[in-house]
PDB file of N, CA and C in Angstrom:
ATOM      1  N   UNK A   1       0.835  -1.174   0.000  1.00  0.00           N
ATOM      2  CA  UNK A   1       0.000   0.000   0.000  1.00  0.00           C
ATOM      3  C   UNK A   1       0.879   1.235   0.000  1.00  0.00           C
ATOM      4  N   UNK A   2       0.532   2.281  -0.304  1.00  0.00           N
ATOM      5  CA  UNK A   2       1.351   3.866  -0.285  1.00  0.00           C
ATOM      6  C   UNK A   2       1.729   4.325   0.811  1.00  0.00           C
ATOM      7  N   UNK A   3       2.685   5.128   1.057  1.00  0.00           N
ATOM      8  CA  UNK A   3       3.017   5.165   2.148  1.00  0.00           C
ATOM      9  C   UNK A   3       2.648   6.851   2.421  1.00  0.00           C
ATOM     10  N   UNK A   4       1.163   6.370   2.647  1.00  0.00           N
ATOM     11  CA  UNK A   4       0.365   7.553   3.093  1.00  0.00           C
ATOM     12  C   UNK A   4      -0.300   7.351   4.465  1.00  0.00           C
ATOM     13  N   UNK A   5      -0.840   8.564   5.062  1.00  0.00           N
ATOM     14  CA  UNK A   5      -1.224   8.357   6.746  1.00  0.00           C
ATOM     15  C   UNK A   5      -2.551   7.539   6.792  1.00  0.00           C
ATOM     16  N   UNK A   6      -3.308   7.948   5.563  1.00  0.00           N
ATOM     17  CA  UNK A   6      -4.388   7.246   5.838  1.00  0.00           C
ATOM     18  C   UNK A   6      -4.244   5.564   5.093  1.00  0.00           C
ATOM     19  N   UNK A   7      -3.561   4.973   4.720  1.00  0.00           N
ATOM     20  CA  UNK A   7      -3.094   3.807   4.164  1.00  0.00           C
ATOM     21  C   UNK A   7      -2.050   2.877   5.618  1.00  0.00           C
ATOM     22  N   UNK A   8      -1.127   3.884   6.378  1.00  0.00           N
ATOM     23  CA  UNK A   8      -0.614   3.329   7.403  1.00  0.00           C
ATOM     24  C   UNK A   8      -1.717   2.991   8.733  1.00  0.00           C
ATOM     25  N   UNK A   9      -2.582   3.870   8.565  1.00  0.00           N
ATOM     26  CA  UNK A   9      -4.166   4.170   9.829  1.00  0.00           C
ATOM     27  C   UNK A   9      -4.665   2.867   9.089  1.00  0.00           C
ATOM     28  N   UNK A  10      -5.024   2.788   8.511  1.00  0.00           N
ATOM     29  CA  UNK A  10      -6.244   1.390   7.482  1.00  0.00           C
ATOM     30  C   UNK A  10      -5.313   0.065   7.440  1.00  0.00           C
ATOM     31  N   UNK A  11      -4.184  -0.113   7.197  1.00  0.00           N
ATOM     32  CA  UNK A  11      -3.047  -1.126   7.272  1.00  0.00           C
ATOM     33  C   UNK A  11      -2.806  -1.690   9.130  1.00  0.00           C
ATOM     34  N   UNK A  12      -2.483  -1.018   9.858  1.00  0.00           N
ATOM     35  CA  UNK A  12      -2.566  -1.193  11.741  1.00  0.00           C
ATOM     36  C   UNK A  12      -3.900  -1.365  11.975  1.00  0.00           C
ATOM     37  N   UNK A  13      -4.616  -0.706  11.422  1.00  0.00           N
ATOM     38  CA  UNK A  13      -6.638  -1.323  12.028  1.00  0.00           C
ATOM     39  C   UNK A  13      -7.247  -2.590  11.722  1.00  0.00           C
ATOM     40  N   UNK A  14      -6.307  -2.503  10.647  1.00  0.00           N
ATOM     41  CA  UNK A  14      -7.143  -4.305   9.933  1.00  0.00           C
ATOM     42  C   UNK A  14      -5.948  -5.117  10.286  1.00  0.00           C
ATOM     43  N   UNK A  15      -4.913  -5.000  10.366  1.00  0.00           N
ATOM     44  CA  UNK A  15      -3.806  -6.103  11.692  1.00  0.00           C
ATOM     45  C   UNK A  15      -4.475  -6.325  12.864  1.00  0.00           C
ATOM     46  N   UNK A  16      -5.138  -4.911  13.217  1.00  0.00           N
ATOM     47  CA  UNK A  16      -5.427  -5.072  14.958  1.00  0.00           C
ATOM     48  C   UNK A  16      -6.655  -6.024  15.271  1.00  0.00           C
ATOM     49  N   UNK A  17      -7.251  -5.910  13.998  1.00  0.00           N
ATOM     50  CA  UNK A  17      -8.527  -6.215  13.929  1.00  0.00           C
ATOM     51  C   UNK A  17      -8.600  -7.985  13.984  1.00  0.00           C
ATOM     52  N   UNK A  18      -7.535  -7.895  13.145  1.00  0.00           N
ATOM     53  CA  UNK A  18      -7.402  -9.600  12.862  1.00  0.00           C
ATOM     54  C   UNK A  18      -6.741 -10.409  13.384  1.00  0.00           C
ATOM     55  N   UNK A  19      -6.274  -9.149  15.056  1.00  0.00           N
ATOM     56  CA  UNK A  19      -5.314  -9.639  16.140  1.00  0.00           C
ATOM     57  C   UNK A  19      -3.987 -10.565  15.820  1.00  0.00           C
ATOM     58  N   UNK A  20      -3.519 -10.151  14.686  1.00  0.00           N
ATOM     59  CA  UNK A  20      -2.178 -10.355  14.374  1.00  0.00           C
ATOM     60  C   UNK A  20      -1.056  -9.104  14.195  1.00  0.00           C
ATOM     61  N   UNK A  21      -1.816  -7.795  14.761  1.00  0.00           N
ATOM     62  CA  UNK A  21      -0.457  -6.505  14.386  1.00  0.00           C
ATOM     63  C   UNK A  21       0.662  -7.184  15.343  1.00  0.00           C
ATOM     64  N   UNK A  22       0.988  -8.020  16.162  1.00  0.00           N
ATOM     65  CA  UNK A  22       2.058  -8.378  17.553  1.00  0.00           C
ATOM     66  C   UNK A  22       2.995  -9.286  16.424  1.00  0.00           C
ATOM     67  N   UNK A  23       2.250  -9.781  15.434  1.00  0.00           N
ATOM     68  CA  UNK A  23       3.251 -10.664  15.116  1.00  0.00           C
ATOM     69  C   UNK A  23       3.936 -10.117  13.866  1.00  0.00           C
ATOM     70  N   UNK A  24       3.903  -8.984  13.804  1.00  0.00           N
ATOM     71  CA  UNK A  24       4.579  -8.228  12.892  1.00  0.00           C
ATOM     72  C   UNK A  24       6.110  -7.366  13.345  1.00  0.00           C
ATOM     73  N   UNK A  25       7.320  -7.039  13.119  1.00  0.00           N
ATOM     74  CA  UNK A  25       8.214  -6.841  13.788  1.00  0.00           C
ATOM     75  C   UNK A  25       7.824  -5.161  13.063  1.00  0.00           C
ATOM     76  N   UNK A  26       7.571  -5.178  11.898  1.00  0.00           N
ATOM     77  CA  UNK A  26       7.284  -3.726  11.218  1.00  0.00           C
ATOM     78  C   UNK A  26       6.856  -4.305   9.894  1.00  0.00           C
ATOM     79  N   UNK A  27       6.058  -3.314   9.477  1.00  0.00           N
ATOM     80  CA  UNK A  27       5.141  -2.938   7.835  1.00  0.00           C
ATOM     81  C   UNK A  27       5.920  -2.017   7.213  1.00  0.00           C
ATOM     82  N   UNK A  28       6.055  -2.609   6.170  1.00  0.00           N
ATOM     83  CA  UNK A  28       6.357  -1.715   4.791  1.00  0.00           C
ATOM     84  C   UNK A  28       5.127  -1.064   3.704  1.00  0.00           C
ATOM     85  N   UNK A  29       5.073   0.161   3.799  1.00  0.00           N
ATOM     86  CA  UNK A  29       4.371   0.923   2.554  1.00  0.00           C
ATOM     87  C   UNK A  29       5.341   0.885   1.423  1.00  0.00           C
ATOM     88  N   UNK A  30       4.923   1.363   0.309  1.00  0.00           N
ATOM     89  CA  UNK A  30       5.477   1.533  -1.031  1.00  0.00           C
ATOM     90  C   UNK A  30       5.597   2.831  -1.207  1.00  0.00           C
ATOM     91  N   UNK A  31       6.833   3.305  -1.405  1.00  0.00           N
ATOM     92  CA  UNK A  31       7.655   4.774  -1.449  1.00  0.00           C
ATOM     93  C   UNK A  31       6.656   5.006  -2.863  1.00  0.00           C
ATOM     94  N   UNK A  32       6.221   6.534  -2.678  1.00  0.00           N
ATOM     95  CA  UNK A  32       5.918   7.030  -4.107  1.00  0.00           C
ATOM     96  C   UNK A  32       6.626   7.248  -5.366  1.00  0.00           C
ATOM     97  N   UNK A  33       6.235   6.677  -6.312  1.00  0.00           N
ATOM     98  CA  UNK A  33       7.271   6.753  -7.929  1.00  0.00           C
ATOM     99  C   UNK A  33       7.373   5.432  -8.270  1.00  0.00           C
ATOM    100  N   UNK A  34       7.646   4.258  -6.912  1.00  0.00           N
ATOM    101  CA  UNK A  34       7.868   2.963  -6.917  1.00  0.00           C
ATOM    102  C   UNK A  34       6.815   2.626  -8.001  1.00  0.00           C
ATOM    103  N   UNK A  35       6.743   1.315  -8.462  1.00  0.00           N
ATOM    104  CA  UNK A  35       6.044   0.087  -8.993  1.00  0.00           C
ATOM    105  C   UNK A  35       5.861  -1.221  -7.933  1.00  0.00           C
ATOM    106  N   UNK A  36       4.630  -1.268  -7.276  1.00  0.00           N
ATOM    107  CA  UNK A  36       4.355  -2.448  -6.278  1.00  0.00           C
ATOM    108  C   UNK A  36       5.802  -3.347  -6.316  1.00  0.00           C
ATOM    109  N   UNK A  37       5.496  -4.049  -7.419  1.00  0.00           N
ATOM    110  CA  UNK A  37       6.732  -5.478  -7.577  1.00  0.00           C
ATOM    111  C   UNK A  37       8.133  -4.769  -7.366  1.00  0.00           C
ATOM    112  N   UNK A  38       8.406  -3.596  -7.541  1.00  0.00           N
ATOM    113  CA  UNK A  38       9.879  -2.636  -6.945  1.00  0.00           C
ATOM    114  C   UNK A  38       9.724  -2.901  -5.428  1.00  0.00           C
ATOM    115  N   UNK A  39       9.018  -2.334  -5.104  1.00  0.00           N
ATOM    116  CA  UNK A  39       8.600  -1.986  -3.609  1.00  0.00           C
ATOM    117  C   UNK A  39       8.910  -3.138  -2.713  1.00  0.00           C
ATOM    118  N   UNK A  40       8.084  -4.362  -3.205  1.00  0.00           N
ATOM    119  CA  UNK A  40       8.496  -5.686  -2.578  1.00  0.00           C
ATOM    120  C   UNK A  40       9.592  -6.312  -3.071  1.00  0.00           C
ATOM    121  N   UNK A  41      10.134  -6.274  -3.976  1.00  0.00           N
ATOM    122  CA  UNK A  41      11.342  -7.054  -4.030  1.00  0.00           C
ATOM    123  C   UNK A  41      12.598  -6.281  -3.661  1.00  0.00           C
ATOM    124  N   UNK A  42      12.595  -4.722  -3.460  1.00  0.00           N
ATOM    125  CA  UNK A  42      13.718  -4.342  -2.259  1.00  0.00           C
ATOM    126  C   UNK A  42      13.318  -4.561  -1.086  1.00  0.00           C
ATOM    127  N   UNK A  43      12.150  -4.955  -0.612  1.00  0.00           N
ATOM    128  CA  UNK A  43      12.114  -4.657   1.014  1.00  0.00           C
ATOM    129  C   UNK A  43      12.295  -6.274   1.220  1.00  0.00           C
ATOM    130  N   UNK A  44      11.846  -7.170   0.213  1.00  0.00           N
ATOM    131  CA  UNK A  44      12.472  -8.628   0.365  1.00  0.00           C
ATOM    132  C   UNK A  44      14.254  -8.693   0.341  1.00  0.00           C
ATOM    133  N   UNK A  45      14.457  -7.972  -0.217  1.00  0.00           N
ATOM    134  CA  UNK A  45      16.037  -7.978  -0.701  1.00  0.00           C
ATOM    135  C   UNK A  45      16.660  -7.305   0.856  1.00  0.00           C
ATOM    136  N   UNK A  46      15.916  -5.830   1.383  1.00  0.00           N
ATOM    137  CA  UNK A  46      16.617  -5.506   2.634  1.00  0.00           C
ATOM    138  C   UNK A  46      16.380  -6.920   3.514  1.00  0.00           C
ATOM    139  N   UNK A  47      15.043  -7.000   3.780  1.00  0.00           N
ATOM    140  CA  UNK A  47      15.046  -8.112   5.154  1.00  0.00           C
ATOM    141  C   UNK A  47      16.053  -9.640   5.173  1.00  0.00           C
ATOM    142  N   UNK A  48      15.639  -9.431   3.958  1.00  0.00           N
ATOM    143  CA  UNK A  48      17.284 -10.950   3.489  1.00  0.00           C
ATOM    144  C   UNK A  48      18.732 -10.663   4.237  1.00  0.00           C
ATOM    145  N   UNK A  49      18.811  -9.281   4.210  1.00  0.00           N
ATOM    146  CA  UNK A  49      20.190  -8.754   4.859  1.00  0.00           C
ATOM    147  C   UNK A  49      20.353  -9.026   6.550  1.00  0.00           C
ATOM    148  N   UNK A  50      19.298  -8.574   7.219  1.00  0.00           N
ATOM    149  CA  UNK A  50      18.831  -8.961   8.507  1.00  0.00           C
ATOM    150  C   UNK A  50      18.399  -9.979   9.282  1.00  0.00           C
ATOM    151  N   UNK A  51      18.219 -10.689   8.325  1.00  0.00           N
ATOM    152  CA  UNK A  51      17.214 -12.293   9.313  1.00  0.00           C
ATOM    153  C   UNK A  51      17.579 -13.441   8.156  1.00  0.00           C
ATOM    154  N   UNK A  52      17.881 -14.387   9.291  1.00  0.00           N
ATOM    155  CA  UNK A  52      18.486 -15.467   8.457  1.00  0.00           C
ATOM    156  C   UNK A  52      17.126 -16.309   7.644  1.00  0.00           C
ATOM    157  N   UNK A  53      16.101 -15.775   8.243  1.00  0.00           N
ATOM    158  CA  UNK A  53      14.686 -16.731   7.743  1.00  0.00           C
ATOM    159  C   UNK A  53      13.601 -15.688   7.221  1.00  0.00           C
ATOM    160  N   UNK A  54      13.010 -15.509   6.269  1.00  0.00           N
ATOM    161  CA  UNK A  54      12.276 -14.519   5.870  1.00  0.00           C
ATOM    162  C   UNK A  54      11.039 -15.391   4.984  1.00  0.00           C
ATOM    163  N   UNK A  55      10.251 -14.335   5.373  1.00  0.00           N
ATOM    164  CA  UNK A  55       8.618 -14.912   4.589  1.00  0.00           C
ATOM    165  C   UNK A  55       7.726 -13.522   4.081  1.00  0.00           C
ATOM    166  N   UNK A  56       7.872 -13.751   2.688  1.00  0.00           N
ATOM    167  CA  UNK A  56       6.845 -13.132   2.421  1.00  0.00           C
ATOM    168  C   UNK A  56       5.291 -13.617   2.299  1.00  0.00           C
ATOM    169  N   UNK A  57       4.108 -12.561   2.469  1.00  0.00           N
ATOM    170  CA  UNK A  57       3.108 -12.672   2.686  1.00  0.00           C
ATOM    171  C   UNK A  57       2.460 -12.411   1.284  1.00  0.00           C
ATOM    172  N   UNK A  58       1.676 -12.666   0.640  1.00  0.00           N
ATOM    173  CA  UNK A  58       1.321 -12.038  -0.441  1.00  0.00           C
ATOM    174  C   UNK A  58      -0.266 -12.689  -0.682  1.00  0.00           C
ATOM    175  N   UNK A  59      -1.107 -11.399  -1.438  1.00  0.00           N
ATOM    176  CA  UNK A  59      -2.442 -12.045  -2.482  1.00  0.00           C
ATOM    177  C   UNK A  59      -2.393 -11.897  -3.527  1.00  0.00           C
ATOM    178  N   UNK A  60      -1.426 -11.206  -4.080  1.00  0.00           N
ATOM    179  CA  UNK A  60      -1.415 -11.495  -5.425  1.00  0.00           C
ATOM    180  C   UNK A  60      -0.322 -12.286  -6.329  1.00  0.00           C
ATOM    181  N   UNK A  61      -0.286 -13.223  -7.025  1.00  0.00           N
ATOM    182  CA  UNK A  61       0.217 -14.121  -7.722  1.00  0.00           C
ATOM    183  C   UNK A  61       1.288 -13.545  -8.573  1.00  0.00           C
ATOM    184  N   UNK A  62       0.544 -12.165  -8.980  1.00  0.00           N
ATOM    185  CA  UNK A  62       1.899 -11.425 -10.056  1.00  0.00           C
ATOM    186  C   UNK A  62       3.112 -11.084  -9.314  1.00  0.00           C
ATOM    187  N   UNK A  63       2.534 -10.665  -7.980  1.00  0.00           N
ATOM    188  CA  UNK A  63       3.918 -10.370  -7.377  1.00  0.00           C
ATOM    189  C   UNK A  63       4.654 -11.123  -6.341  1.00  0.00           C
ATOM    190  N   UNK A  64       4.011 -12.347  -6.024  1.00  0.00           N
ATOM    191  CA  UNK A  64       4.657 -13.143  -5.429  1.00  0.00           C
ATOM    192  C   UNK A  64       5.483 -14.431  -5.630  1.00  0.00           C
ATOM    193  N   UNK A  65       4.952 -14.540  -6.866  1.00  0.00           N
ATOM    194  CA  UNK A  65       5.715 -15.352  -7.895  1.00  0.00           C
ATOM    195  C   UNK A  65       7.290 -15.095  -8.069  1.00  0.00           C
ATOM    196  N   UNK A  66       7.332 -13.899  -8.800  1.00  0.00           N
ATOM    197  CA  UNK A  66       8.733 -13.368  -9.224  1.00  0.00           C
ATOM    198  C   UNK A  66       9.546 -13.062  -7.957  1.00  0.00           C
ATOM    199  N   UNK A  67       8.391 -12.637  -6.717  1.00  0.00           N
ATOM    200  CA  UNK A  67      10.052 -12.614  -5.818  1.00  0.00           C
ATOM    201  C   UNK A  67      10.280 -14.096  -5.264  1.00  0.00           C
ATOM    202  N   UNK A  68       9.572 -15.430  -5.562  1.00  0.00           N
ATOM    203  CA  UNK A  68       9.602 -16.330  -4.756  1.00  0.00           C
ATOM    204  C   UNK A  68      11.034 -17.444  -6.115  1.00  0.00           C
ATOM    205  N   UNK A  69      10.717 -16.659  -7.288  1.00  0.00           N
ATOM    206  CA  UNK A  69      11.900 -16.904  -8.109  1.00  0.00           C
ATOM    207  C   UNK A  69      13.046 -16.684  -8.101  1.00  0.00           C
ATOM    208  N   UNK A  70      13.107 -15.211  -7.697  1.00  0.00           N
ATOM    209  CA  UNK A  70      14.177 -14.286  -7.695  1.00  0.00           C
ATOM    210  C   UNK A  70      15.131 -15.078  -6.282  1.00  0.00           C
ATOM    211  N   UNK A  71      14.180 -14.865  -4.874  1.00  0.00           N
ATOM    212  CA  UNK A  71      14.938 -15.334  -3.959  1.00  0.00           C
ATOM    213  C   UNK A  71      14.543 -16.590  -3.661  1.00  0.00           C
ATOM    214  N   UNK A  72      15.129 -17.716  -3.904  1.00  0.00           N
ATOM    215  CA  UNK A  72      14.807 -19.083  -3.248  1.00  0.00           C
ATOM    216  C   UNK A  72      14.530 -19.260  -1.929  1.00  0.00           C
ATOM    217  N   UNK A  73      15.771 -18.581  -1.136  1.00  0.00           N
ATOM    218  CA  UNK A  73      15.274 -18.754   0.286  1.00  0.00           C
ATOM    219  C   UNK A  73      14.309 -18.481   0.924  1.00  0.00           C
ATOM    220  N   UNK A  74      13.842 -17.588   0.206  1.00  0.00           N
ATOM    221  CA  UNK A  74      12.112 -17.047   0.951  1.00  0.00           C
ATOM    222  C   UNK A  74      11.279 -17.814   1.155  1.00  0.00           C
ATOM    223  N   UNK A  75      10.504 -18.106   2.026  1.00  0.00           N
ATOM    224  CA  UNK A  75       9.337 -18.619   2.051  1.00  0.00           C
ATOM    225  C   UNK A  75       8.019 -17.621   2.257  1.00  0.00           C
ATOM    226  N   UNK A  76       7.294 -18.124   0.825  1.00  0.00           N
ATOM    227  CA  UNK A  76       6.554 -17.567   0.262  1.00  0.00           C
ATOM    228  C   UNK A  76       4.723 -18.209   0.906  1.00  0.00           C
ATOM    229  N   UNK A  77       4.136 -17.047   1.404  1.00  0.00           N
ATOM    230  CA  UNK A  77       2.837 -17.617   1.639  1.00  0.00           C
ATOM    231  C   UNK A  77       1.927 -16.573   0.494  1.00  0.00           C
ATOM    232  N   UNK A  78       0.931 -17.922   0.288  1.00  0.00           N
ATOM    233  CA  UNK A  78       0.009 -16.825  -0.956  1.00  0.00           C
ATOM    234  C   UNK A  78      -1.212 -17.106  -0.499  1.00  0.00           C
ATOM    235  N   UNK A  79      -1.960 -15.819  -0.219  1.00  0.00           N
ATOM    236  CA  UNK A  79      -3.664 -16.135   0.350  1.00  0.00           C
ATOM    237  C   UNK A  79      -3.892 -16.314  -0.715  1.00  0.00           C
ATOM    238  N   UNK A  80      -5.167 -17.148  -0.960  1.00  0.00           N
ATOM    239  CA  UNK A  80      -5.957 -17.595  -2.240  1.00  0.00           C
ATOM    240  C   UNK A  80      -7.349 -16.445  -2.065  1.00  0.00           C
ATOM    241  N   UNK A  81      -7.277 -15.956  -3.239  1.00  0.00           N
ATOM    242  CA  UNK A  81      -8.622 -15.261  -3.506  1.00  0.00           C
ATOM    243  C   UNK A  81      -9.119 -15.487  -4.394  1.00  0.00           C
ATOM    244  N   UNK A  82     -10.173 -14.837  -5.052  1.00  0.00           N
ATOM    245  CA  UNK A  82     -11.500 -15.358  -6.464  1.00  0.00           C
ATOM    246  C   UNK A  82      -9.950 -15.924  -7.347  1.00  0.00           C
ATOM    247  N   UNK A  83      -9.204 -15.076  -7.294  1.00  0.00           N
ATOM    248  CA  UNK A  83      -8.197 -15.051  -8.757  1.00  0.00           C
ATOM    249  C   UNK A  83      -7.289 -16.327  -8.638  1.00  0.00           C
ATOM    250  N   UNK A  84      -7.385 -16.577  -7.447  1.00  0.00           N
ATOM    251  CA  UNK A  84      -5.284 -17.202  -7.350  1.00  0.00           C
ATOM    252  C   UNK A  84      -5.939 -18.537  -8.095  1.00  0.00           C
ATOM    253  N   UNK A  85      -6.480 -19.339  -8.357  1.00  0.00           N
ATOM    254  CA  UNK A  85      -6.296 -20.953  -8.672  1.00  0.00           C
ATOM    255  C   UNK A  85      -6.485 -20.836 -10.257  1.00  0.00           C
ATOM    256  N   UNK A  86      -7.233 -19.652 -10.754  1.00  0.00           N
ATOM    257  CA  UNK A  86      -7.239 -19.124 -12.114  1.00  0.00           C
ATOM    258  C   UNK A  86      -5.623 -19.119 -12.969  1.00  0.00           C
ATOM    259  N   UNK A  87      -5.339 -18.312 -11.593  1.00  0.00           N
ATOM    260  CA  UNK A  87      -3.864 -17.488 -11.892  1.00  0.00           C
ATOM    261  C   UNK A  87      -2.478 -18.588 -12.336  1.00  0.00           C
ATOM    262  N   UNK A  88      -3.194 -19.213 -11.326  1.00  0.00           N
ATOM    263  CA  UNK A  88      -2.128 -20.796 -11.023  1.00  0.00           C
ATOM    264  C   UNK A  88      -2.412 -21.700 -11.882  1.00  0.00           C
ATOM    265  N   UNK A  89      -3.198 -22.147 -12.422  1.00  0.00           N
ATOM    266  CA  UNK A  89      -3.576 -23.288 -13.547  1.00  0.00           C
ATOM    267  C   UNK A  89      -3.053 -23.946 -14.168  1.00  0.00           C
ATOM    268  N   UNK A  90      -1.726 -22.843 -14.698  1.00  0.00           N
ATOM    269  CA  UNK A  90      -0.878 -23.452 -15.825  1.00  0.00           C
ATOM    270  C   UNK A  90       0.577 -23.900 -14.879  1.00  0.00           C
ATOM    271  N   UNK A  91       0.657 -23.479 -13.724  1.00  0.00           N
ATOM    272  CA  UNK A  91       1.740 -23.389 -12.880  1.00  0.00           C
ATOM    273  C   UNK A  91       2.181 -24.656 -12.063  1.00  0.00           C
ATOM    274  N   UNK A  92       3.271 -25.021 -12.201  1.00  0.00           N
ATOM    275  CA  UNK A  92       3.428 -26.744 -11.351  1.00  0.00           C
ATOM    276  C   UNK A  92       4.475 -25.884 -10.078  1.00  0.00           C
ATOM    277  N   UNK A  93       3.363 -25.716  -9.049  1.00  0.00           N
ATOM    278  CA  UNK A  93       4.176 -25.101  -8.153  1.00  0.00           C
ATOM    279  C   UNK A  93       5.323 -25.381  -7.045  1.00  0.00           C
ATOM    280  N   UNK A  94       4.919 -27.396  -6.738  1.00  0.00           N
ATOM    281  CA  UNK A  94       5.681 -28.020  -6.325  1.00  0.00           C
ATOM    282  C   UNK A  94       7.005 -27.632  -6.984  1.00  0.00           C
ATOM    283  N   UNK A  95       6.906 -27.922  -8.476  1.00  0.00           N
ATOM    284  CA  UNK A  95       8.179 -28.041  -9.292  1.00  0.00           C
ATOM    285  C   UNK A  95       8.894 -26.557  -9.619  1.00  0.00           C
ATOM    286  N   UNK A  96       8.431 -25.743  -9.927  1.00  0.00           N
ATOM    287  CA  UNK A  96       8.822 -24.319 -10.416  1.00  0.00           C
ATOM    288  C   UNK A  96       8.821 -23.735  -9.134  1.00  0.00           C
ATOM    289  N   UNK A  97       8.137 -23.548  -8.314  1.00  0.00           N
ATOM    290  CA  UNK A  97       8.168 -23.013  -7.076  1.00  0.00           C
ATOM    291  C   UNK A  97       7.883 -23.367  -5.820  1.00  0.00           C
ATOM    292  N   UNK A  98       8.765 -24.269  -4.980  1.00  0.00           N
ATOM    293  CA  UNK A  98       8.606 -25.140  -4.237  1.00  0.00           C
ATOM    294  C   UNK A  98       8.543 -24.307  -3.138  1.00  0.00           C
ATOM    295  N   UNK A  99       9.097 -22.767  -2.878  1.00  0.00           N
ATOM    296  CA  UNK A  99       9.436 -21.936  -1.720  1.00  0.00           C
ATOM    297  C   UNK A  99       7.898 -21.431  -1.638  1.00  0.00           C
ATOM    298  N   UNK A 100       6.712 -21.479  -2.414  1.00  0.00           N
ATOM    299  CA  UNK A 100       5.001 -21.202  -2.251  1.00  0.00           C
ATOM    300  C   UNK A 100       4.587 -21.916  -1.833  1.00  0.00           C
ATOM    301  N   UNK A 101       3.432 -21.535  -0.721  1.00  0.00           N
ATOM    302  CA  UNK A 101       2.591 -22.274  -0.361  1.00  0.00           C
ATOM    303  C   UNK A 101       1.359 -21.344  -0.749  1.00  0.00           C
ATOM    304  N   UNK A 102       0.315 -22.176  -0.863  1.00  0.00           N
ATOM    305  CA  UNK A 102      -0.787 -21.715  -1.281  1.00  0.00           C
ATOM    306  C   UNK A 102      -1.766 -21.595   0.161  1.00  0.00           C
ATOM    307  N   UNK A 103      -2.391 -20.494   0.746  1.00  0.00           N
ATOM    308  CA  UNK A 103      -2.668 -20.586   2.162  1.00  0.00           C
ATOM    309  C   UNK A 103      -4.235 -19.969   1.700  1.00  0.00           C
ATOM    310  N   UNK A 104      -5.201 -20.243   2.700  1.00  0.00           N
ATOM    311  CA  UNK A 104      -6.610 -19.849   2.676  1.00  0.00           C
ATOM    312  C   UNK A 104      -6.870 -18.406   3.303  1.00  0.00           C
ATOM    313  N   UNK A 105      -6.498 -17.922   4.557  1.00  0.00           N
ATOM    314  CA  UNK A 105      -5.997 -16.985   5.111  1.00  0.00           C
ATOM    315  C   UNK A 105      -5.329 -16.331   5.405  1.00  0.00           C
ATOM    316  N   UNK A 106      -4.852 -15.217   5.727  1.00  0.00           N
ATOM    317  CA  UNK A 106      -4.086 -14.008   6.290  1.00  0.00           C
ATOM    318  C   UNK A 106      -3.579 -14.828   7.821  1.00  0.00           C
ATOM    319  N   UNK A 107      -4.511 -15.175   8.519  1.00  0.00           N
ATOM    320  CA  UNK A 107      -3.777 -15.836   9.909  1.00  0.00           C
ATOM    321  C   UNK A 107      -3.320 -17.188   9.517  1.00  0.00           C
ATOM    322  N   UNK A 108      -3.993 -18.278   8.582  1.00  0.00           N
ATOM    323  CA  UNK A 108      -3.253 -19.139   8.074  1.00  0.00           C
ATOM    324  C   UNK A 108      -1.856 -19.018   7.910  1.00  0.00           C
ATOM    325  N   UNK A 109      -1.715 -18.022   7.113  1.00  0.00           N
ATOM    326  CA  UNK A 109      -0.589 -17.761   6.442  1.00  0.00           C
ATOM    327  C   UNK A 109       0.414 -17.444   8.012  1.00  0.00           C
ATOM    328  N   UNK A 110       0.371 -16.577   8.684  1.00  0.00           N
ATOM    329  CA  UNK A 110       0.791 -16.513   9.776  1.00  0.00           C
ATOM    330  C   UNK A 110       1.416 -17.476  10.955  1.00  0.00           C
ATOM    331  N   UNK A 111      -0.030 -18.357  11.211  1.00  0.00           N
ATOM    332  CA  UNK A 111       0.293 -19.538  12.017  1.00  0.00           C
ATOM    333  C   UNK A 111       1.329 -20.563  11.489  1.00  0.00           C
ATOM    334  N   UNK A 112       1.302 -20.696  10.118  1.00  0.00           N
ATOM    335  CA  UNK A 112       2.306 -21.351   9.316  1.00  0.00           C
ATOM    336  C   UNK A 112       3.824 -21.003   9.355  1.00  0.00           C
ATOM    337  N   UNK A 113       4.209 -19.903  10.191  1.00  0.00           N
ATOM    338  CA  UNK A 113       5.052 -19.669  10.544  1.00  0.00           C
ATOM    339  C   UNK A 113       5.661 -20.477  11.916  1.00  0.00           C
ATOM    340  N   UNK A 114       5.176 -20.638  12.665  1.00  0.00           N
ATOM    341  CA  UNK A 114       5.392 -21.194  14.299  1.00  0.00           C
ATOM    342  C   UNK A 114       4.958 -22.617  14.206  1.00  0.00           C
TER     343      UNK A 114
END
């Protein structure tokens, strides 16, 4: 999301809401000028520098794909929405992308951590 006040206010309310903001160490917005898939694949690229274990979170397929290519080590969670099994169809994800998991929820995706 942009890294605007009312996007950081709407981003912490719906964490709080879904009583997972604790398990967040910090949120990244997307600097203005960026392109989404920019945005996440430097802030995947910084946290790689810092933590020996990293997971991205993602709902959309376009952009979680390419960083789950780019960096192997990541482990990649993807909420499924109307789109994702559309999106995925042609995709052998075991084989091409073994670092995805395909998750039902936002706390799914989470608990799958621990």
């Amino acid at each position: 999301r942009p890294d605007q006040e009312a996007w950081r206010w709407i981003t912490r309310g719906t964490l709080q809401r879904g009583k997972v903001l604790g398990r967040f160490a910090s949120v990244f917005h997307k600097p203005s000028g960026l392109h989404t898939m920019e945005s996440k694949l430097a802030n995947v690229a910084l946290l790689r520098q810092h933590y020996g274990r990293v997971t991205h979170v993602d709902d959309n397929p376009a952009d979680a794909l390419p960083i789950a290519a780019k960096f192997k080590d990541v482990e990649i969670r993807l909420v499924r929405d109307l789109s994702t099994d559309f999106l995925l169809s042609k995709i052998y994800l075991e084989n091409d992308y073994p670092n995805v998991k395909v998750v039902s929820t936002l706390r799914e995706a989470l608990e799958s951590l621990y």
